[in-house]
PDB file of N, CA and C in Angstrom:
ATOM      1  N   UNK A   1      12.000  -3.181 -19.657  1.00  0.00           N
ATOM      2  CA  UNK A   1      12.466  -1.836 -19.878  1.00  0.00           C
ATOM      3  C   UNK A   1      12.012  -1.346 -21.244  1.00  0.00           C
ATOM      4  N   UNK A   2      11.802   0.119 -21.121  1.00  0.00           N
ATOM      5  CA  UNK A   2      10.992   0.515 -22.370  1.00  0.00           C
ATOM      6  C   UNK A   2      12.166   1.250 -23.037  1.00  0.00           C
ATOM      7  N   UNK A   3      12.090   1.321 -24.233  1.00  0.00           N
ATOM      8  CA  UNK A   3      13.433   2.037 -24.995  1.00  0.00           C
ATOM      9  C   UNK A   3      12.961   3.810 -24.530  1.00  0.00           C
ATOM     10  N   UNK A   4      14.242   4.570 -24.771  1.00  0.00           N
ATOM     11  CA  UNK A   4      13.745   5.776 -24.188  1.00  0.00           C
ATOM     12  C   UNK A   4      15.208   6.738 -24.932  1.00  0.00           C
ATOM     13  N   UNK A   5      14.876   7.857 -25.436  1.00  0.00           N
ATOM     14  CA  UNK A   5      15.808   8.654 -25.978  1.00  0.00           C
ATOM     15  C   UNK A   5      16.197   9.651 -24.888  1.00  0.00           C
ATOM     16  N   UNK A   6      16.555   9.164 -23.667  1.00  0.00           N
ATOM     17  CA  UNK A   6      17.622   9.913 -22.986  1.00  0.00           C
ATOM     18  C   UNK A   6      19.236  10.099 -22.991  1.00  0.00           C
ATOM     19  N   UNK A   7      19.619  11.546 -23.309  1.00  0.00           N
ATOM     20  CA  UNK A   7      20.775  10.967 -23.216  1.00  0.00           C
ATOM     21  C   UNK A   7      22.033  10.861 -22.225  1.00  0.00           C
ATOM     22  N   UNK A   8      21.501  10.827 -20.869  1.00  0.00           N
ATOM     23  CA  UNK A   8      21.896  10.578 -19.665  1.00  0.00           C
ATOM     24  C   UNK A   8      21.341   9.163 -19.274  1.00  0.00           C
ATOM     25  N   UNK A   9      20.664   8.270 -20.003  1.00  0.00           N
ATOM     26  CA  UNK A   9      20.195   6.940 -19.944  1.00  0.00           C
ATOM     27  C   UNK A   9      21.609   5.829 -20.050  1.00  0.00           C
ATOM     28  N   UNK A  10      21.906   4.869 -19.208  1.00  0.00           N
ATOM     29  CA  UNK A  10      23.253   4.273 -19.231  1.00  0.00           C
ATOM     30  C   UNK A  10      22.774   3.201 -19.957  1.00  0.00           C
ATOM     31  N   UNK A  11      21.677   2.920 -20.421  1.00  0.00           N
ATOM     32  CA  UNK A  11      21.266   1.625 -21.252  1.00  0.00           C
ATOM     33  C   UNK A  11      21.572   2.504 -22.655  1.00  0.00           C
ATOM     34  N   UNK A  12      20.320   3.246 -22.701  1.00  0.00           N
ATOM     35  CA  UNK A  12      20.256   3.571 -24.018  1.00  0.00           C
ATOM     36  C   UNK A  12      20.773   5.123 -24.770  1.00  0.00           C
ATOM     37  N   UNK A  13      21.653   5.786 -23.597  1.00  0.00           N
ATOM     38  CA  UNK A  13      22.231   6.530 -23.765  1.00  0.00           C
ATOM     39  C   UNK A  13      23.537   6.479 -24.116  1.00  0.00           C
ATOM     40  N   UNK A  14      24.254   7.962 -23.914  1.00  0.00           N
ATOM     41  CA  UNK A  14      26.282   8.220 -23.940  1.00  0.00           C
ATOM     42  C   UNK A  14      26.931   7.655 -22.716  1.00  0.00           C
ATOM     43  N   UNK A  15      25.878   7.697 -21.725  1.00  0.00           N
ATOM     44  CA  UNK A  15      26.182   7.613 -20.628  1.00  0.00           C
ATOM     45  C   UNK A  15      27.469   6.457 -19.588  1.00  0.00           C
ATOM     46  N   UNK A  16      28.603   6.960 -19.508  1.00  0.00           N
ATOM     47  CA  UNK A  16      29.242   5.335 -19.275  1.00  0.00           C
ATOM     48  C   UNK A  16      29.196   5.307 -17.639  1.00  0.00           C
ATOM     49  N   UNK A  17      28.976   4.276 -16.828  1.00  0.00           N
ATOM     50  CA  UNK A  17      29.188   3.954 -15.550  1.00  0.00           C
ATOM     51  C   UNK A  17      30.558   3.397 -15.150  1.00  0.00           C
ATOM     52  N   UNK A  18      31.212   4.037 -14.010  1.00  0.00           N
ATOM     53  CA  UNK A  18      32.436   3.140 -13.547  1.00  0.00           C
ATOM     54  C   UNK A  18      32.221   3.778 -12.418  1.00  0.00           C
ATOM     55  N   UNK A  19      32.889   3.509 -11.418  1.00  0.00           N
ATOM     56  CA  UNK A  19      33.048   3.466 -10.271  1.00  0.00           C
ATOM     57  C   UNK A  19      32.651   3.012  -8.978  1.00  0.00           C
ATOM     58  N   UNK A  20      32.009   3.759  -8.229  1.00  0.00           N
ATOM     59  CA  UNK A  20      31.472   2.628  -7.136  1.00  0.00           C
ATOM     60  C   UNK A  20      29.848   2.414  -7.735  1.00  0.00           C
ATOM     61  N   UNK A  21      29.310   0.817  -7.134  1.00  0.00           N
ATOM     62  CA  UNK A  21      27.889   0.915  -7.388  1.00  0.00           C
ATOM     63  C   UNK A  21      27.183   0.992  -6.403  1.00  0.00           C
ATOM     64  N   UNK A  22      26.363   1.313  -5.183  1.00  0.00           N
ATOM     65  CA  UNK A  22      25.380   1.090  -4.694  1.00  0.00           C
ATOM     66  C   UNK A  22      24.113   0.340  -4.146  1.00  0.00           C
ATOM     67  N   UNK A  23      23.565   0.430  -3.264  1.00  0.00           N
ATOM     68  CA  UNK A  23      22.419   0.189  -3.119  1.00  0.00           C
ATOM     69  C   UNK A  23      21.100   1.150  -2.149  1.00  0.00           C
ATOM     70  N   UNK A  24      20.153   1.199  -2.631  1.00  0.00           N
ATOM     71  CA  UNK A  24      20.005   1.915  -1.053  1.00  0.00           C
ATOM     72  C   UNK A  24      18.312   2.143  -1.506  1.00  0.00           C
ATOM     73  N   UNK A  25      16.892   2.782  -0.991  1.00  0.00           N
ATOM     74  CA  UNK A  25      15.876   2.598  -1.032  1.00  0.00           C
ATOM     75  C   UNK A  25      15.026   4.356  -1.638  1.00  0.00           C
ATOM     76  N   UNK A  26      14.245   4.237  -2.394  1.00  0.00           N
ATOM     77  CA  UNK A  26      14.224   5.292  -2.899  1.00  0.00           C
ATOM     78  C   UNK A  26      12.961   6.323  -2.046  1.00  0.00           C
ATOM     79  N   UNK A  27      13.295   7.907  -1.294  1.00  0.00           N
ATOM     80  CA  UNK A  27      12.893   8.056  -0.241  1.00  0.00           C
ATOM     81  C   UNK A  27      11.881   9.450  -1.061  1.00  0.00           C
ATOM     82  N   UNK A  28      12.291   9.707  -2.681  1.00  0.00           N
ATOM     83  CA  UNK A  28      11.571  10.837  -2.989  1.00  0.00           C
ATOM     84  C   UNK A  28      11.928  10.853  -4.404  1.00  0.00           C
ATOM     85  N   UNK A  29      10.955  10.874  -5.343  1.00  0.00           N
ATOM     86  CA  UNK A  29      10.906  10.875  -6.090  1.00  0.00           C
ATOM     87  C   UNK A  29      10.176  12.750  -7.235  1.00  0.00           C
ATOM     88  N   UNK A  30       9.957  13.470  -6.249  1.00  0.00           N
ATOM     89  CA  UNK A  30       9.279  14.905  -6.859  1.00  0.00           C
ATOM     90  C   UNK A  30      10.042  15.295  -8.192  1.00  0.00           C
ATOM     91  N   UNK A  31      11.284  15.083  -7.905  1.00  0.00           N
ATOM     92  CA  UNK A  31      11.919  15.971  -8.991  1.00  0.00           C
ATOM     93  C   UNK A  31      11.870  15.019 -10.337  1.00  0.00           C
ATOM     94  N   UNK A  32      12.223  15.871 -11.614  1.00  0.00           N
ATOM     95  CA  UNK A  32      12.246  15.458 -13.306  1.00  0.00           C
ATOM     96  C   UNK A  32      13.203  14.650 -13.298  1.00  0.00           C
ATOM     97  N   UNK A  33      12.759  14.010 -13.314  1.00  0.00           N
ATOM     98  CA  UNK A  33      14.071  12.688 -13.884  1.00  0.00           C
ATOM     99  C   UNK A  33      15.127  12.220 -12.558  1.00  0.00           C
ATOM    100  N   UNK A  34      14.472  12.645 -11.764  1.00  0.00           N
ATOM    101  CA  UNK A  34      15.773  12.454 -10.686  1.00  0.00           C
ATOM    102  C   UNK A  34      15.006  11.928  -9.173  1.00  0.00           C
ATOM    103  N   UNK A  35      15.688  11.246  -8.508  1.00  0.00           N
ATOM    104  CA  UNK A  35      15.310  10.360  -7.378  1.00  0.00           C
ATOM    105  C   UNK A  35      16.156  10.790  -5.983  1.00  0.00           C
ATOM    106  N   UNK A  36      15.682  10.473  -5.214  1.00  0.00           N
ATOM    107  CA  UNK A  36      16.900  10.662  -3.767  1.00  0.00           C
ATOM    108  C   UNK A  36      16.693   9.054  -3.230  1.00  0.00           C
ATOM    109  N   UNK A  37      17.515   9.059  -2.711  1.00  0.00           N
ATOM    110  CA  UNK A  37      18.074   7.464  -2.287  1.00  0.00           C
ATOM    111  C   UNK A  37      18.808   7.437  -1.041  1.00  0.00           C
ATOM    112  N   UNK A  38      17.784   6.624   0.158  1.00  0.00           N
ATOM    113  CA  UNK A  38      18.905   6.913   1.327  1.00  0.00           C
ATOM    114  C   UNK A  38      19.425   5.402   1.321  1.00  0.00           C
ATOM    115  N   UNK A  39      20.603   5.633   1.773  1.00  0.00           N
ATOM    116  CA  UNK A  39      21.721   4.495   2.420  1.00  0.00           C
ATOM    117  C   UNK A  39      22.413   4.391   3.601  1.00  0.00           C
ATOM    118  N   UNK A  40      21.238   3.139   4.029  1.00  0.00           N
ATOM    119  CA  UNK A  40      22.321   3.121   5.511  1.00  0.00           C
ATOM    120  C   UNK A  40      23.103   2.058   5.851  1.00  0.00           C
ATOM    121  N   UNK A  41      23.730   3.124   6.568  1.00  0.00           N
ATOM    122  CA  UNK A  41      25.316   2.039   6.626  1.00  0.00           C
ATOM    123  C   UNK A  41      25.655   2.254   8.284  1.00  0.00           C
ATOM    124  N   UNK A  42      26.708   1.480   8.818  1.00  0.00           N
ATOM    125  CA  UNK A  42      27.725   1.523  10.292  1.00  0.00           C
ATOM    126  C   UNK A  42      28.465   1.645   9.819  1.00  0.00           C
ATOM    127  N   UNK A  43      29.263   2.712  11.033  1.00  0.00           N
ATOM    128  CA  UNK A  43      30.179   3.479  11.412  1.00  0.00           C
ATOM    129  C   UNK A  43      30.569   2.977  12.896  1.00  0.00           C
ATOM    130  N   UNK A  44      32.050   2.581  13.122  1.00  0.00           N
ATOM    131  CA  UNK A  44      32.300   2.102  14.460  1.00  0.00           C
ATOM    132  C   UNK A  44      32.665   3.210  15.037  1.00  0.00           C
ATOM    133  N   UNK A  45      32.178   3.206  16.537  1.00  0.00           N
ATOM    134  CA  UNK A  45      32.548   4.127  17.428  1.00  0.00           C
ATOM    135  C   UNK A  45      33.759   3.784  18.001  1.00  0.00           C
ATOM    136  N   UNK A  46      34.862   4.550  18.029  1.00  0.00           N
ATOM    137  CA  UNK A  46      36.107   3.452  18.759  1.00  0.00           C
ATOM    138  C   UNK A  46      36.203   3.798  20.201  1.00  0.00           C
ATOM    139  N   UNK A  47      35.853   4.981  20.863  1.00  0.00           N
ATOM    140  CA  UNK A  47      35.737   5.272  21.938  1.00  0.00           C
ATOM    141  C   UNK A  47      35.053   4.149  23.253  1.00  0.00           C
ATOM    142  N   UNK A  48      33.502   3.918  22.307  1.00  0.00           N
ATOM    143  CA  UNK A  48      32.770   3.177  23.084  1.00  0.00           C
ATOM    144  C   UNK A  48      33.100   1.857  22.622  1.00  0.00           C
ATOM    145  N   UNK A  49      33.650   1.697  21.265  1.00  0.00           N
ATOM    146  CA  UNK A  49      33.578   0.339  20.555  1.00  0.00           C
ATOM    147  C   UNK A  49      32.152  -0.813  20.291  1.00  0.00           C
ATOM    148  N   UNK A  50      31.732   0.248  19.594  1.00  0.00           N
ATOM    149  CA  UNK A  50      29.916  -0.310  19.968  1.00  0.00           C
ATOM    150  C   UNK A  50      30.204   0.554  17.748  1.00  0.00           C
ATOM    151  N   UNK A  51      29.322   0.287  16.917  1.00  0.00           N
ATOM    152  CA  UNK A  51      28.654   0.475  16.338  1.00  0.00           C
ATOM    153  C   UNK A  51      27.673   1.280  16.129  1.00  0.00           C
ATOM    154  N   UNK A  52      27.645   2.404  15.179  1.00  0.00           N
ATOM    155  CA  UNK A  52      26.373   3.675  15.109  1.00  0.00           C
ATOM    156  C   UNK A  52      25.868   3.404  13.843  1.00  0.00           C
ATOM    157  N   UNK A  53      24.616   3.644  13.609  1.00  0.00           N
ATOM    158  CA  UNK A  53      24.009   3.570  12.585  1.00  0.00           C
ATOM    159  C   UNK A  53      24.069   5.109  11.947  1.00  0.00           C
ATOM    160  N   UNK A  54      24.049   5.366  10.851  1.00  0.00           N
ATOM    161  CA  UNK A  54      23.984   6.276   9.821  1.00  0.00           C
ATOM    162  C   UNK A  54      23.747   6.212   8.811  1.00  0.00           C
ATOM    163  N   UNK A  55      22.935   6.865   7.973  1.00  0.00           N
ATOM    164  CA  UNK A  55      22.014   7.601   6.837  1.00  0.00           C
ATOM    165  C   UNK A  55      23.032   8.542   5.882  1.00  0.00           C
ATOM    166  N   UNK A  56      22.715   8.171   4.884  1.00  0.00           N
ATOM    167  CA  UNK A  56      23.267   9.599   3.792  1.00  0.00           C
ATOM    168  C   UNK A  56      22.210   9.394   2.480  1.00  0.00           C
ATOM    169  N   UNK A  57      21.466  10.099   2.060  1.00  0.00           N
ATOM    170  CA  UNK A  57      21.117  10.957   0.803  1.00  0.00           C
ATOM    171  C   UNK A  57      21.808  11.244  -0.085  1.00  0.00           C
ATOM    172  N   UNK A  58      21.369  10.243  -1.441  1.00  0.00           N
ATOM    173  CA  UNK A  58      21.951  10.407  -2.847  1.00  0.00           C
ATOM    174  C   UNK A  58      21.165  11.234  -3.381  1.00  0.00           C
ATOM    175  N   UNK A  59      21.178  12.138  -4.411  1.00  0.00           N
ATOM    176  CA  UNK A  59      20.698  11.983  -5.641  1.00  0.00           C
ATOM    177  C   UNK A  59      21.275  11.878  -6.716  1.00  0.00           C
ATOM    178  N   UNK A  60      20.145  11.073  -7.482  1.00  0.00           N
ATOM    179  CA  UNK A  60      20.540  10.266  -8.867  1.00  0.00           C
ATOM    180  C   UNK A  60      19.846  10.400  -9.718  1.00  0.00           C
ATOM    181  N   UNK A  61      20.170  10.316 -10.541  1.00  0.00           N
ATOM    182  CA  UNK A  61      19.117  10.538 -12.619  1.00  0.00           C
ATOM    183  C   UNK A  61      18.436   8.981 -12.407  1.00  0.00           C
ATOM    184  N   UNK A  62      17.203   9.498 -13.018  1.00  0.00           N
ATOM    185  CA  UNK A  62      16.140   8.615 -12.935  1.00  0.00           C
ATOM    186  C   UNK A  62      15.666   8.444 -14.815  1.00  0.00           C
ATOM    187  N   UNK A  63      16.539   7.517 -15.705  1.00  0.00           N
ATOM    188  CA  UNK A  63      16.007   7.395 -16.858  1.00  0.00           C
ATOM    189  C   UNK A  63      14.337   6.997 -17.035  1.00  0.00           C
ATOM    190  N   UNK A  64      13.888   7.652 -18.006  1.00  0.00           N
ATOM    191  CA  UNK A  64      12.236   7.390 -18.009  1.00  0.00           C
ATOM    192  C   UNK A  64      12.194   5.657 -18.373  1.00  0.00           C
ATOM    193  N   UNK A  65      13.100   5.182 -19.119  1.00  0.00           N
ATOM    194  CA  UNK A  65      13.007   4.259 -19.178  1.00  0.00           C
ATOM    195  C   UNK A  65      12.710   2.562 -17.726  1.00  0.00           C
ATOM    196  N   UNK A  66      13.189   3.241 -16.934  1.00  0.00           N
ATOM    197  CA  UNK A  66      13.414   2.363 -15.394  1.00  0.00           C
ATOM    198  C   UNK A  66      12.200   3.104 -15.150  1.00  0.00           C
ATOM    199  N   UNK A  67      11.266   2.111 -14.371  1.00  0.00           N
ATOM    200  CA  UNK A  67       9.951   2.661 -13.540  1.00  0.00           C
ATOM    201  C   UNK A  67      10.063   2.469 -12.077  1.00  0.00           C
ATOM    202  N   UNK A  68      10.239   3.121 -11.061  1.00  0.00           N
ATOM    203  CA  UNK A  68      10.887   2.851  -9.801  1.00  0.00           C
ATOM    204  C   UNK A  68       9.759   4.099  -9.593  1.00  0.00           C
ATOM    205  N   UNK A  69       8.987   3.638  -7.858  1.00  0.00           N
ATOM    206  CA  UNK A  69       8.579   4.385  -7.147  1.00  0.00           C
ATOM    207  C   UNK A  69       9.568   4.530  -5.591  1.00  0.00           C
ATOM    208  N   UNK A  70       8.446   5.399  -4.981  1.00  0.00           N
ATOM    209  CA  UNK A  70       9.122   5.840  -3.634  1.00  0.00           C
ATOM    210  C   UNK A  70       8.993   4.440  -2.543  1.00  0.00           C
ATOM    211  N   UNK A  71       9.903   3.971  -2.145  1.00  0.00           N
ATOM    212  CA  UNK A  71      10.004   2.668  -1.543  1.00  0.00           C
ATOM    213  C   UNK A  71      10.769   1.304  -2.409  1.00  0.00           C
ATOM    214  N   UNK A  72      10.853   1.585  -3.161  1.00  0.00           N
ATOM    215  CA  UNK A  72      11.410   0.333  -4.125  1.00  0.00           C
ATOM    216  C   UNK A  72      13.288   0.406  -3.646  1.00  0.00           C
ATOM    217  N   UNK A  73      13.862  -0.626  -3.631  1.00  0.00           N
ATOM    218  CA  UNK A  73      14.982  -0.990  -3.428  1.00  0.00           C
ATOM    219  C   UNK A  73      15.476  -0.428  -4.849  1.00  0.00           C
ATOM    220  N   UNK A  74      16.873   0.062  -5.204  1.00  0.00           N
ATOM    221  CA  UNK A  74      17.799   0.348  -6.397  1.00  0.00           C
ATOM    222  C   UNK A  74      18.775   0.150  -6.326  1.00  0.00           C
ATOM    223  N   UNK A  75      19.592  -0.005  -7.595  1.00  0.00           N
ATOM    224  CA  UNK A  75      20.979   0.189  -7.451  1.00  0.00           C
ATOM    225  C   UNK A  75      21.567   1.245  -8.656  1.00  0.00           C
ATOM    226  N   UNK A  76      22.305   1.548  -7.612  1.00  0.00           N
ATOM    227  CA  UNK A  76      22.685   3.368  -8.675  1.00  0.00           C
ATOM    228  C   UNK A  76      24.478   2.734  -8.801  1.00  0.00           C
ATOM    229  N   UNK A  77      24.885   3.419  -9.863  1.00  0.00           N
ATOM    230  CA  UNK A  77      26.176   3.630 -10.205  1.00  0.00           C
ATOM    231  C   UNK A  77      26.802   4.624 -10.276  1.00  0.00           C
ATOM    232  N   UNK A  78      27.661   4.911 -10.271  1.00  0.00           N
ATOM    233  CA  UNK A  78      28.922   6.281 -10.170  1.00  0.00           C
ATOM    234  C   UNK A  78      28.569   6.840 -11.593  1.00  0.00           C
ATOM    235  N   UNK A  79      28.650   7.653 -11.949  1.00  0.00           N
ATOM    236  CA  UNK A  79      29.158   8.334 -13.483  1.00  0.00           C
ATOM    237  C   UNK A  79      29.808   9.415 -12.818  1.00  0.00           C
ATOM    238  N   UNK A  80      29.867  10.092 -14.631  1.00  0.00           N
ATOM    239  CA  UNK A  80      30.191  11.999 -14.579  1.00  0.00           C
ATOM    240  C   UNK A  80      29.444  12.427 -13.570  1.00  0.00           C
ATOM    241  N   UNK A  81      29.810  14.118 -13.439  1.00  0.00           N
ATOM    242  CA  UNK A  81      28.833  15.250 -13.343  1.00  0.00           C
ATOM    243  C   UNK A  81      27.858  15.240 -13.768  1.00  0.00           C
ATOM    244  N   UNK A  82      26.295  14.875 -13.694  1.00  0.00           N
ATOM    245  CA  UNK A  82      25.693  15.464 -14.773  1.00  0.00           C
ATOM    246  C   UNK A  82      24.650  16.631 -14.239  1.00  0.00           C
ATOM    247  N   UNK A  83      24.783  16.912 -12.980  1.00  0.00           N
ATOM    248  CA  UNK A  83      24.587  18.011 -12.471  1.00  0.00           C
ATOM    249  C   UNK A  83      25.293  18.683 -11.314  1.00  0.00           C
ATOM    250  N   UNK A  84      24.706  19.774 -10.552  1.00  0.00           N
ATOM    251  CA  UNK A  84      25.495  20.313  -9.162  1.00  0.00           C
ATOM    252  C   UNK A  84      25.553  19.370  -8.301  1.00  0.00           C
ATOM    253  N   UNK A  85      23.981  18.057  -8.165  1.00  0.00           N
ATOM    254  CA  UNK A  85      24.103  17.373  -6.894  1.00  0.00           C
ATOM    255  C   UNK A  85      23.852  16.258  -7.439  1.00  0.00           C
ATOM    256  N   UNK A  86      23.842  15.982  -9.066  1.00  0.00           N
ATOM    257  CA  UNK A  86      23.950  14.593  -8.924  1.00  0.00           C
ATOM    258  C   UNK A  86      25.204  13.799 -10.333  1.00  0.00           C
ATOM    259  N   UNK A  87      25.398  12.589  -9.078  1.00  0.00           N
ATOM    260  CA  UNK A  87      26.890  12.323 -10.275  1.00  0.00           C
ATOM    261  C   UNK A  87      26.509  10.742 -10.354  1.00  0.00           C
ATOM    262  N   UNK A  88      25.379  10.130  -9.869  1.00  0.00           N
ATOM    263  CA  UNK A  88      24.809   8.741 -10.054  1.00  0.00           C
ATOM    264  C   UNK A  88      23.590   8.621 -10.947  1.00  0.00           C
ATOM    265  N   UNK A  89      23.593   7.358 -11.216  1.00  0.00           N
ATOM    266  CA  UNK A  89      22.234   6.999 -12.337  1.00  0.00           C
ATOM    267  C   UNK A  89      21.595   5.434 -11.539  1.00  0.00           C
ATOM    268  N   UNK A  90      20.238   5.201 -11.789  1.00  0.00           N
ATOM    269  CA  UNK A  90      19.879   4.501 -11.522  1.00  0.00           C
ATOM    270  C   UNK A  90      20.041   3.245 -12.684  1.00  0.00           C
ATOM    271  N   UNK A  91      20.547   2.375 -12.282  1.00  0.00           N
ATOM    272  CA  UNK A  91      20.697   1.471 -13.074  1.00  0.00           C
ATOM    273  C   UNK A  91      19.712   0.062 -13.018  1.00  0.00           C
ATOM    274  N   UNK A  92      18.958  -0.089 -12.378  1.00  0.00           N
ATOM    275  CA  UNK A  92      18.186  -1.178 -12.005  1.00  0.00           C
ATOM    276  C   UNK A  92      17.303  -1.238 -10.896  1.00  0.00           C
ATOM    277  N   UNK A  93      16.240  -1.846 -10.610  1.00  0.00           N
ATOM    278  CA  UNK A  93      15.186  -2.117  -9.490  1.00  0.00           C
ATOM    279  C   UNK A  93      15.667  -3.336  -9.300  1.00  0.00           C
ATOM    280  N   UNK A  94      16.063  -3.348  -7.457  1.00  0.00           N
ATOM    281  CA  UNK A  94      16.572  -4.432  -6.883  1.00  0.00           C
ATOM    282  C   UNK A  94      14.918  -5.459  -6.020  1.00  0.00           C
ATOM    283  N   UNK A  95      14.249  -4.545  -5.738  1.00  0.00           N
ATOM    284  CA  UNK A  95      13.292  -5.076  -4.751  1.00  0.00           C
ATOM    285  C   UNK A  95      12.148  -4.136  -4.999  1.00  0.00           C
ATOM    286  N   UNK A  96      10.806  -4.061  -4.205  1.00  0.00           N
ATOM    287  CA  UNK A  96       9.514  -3.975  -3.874  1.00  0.00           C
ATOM    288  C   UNK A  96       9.912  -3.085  -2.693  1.00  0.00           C
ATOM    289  N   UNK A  97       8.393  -2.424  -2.688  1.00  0.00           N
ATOM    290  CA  UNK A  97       7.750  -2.315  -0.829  1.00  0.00           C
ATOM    291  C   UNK A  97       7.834  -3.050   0.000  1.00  0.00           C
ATOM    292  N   UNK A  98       8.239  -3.068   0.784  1.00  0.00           N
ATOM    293  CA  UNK A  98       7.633  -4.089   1.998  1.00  0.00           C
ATOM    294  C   UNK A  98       6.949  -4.026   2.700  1.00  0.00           C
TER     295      UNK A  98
END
């Protein structure tokens, strides 16, 4: 990790993390500093009692410091607000492409 004067950076920033942490694969990277991250998870059907698969879309602050492309495994953490749609930070590269 490269030092980096962000100050939405949870390493080297104000920035404090608590709450839930995450995992999930990074699906877009276009925007400044910021990533989208899908996560999928099951949901039981109780009707049929069978299992559904489902998807949800994060976005999260992407410190310059962390180098993460589109496909790399992450793990994001809870913070503040620090915008309208995003209240997570990337805190680490879990995995590769596959």
């Amino acid at each position: 990790m490269a030092e980096c004067k962000d100050k939405k950076c949870p390493v080297h920033g104000d920035t404090k993390v608590r709450g839930i942490t995450l995992q999930g694969t990074i699906v877009s990277d276009k925007m400044t500093n910021s990533v989208v991250i899908e996560r999928k998870h099951l949901v039981k059907n109780s009707k049929y009692e069978r299992f559904e698969r489902r998807k949800s879309h994060i976005t999260a602050h992407k410190p310059p410091c962390i180098d993460v492309k589109v496909g790399d495994k992450v793990e994001i953490g809870e913070t503040r607000k620090l915008s309208k749609t995003k209240s997570f930070v990337v805190l680490r590269k879990v995995g590769d492409k596959k």
